[in-house]
C-alpha atoms as a PDB file:
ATOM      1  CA  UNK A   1     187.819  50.768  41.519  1.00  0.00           C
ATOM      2  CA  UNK A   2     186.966  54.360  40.621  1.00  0.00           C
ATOM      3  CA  UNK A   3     188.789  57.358  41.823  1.00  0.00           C
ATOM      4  CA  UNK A   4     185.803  58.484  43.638  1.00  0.00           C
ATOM      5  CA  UNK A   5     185.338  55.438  45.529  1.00  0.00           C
ATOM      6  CA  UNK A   6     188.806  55.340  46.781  1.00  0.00           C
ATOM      7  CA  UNK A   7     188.785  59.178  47.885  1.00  0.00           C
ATOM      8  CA  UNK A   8     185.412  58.049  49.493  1.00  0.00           C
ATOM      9  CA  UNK A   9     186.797  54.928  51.491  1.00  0.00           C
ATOM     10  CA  UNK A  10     189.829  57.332  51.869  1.00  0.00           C
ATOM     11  CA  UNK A  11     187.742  60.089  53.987  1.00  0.00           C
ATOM     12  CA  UNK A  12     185.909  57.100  56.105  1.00  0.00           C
ATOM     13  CA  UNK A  13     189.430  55.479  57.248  1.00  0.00           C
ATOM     14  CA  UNK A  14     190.360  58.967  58.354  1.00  0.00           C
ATOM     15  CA  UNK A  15     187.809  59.269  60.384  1.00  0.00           C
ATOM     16  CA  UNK A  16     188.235  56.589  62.152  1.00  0.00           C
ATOM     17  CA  UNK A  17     191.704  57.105  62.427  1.00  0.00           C
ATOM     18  CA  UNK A  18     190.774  60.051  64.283  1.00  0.00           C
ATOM     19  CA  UNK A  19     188.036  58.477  66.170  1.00  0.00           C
ATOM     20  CA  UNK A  20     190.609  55.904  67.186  1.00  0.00           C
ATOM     21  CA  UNK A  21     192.903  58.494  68.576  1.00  0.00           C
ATOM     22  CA  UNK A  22     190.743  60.495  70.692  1.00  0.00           C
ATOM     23  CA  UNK A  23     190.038  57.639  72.346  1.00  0.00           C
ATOM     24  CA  UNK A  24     193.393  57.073  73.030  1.00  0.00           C
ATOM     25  CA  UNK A  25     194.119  59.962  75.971  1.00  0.00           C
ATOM     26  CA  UNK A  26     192.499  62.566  74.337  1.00  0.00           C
ATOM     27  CA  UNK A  27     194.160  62.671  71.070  1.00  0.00           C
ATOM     28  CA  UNK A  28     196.644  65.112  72.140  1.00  0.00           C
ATOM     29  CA  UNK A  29     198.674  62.580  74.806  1.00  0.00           C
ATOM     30  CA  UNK A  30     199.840  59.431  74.198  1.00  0.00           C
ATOM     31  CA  UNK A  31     202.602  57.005  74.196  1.00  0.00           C
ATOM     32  CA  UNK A  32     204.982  55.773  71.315  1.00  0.00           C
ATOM     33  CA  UNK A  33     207.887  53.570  72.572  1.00  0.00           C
ATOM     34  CA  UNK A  34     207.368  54.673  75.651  1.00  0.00           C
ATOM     35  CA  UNK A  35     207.750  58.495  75.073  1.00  0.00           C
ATOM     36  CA  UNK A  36     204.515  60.897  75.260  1.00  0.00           C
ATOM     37  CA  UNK A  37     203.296  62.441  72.436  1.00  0.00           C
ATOM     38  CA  UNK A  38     201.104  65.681  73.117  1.00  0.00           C
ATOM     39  CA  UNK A  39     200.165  68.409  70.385  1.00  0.00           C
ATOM     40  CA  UNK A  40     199.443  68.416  67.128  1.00  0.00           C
ATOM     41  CA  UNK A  41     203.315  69.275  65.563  1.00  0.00           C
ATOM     42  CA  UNK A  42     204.504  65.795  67.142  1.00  0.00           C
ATOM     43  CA  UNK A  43     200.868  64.012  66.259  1.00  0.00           C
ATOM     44  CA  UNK A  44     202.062  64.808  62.367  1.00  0.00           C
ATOM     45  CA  UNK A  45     205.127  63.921  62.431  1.00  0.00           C
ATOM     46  CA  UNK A  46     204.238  60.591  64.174  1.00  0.00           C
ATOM     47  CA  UNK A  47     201.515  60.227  61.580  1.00  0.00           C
ATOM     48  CA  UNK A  48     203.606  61.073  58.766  1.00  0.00           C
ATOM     49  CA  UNK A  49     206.339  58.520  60.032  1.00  0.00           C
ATOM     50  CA  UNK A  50     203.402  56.213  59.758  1.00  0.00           C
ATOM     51  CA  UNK A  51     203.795  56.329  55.917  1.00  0.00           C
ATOM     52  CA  UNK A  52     200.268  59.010  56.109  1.00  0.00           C
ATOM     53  CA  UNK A  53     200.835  62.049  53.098  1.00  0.00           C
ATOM     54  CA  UNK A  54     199.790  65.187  54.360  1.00  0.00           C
ATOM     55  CA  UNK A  55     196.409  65.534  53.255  1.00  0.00           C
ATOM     56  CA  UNK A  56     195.434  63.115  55.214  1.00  0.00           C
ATOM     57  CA  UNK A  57     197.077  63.773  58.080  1.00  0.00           C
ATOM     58  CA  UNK A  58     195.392  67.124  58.175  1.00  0.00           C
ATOM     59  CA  UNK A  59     191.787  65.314  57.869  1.00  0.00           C
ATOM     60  CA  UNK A  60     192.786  63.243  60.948  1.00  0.00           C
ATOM     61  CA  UNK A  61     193.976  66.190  63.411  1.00  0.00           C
ATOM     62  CA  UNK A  62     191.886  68.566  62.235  1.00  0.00           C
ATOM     63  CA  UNK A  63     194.360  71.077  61.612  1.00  0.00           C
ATOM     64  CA  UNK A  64     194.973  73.230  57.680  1.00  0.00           C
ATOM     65  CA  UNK A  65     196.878  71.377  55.439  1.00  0.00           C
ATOM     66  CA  UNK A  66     199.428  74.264  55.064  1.00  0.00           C
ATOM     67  CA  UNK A  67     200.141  73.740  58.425  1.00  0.00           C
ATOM     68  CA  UNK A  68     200.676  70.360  58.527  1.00  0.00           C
ATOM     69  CA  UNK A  69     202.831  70.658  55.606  1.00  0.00           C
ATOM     70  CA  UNK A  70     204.519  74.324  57.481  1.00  0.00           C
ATOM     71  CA  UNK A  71     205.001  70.657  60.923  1.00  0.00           C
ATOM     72  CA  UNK A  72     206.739  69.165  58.250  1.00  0.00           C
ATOM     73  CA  UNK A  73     209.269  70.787  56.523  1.00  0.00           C
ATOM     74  CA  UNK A  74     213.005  69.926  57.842  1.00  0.00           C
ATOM     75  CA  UNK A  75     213.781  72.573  59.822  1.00  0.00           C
ATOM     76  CA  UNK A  76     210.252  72.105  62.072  1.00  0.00           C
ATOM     77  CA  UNK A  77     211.214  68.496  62.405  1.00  0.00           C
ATOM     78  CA  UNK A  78     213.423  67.467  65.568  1.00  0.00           C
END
């Protein structure tokens, strides 16, 4: 496969990642072994846990990618 066609299929599994979690409370609030997750710092870092790279995290929430790499640096992460 070509470079382009992976980025492409790349950006359409994103989106429905996203699509996906809005539909799951909101995409702010939901539950991961039994804990809530609201917000977007603990969305990336559950994401990221996930095995997702930045980039791509920041296509799903919607949010800069310097942020989402600012969410998770060591210091932010808790």
């Amino acid at each position: 496969m070509n470079e382009e066609l992976l980025k492409e299929i790349s950006r359409k599994l994103s989106v429905l990642i996203s699509m996906s979690l809005e539909r799951t409370n909101d995409m702010r609030q939901f539950e991961r072994d039994g804990q809530r997750i609201q917000g977007v710092g603990p969305m990336t870092r559950y994401l990221s846990d996930m095995g997702l790279d930045p980039k791509d995290i920041a296509d799903i929430v919607g949010a800069p990618l310097t942020s989402i790499r600012t969410l998770l640096t060591p210091k932010r992460r808790k």
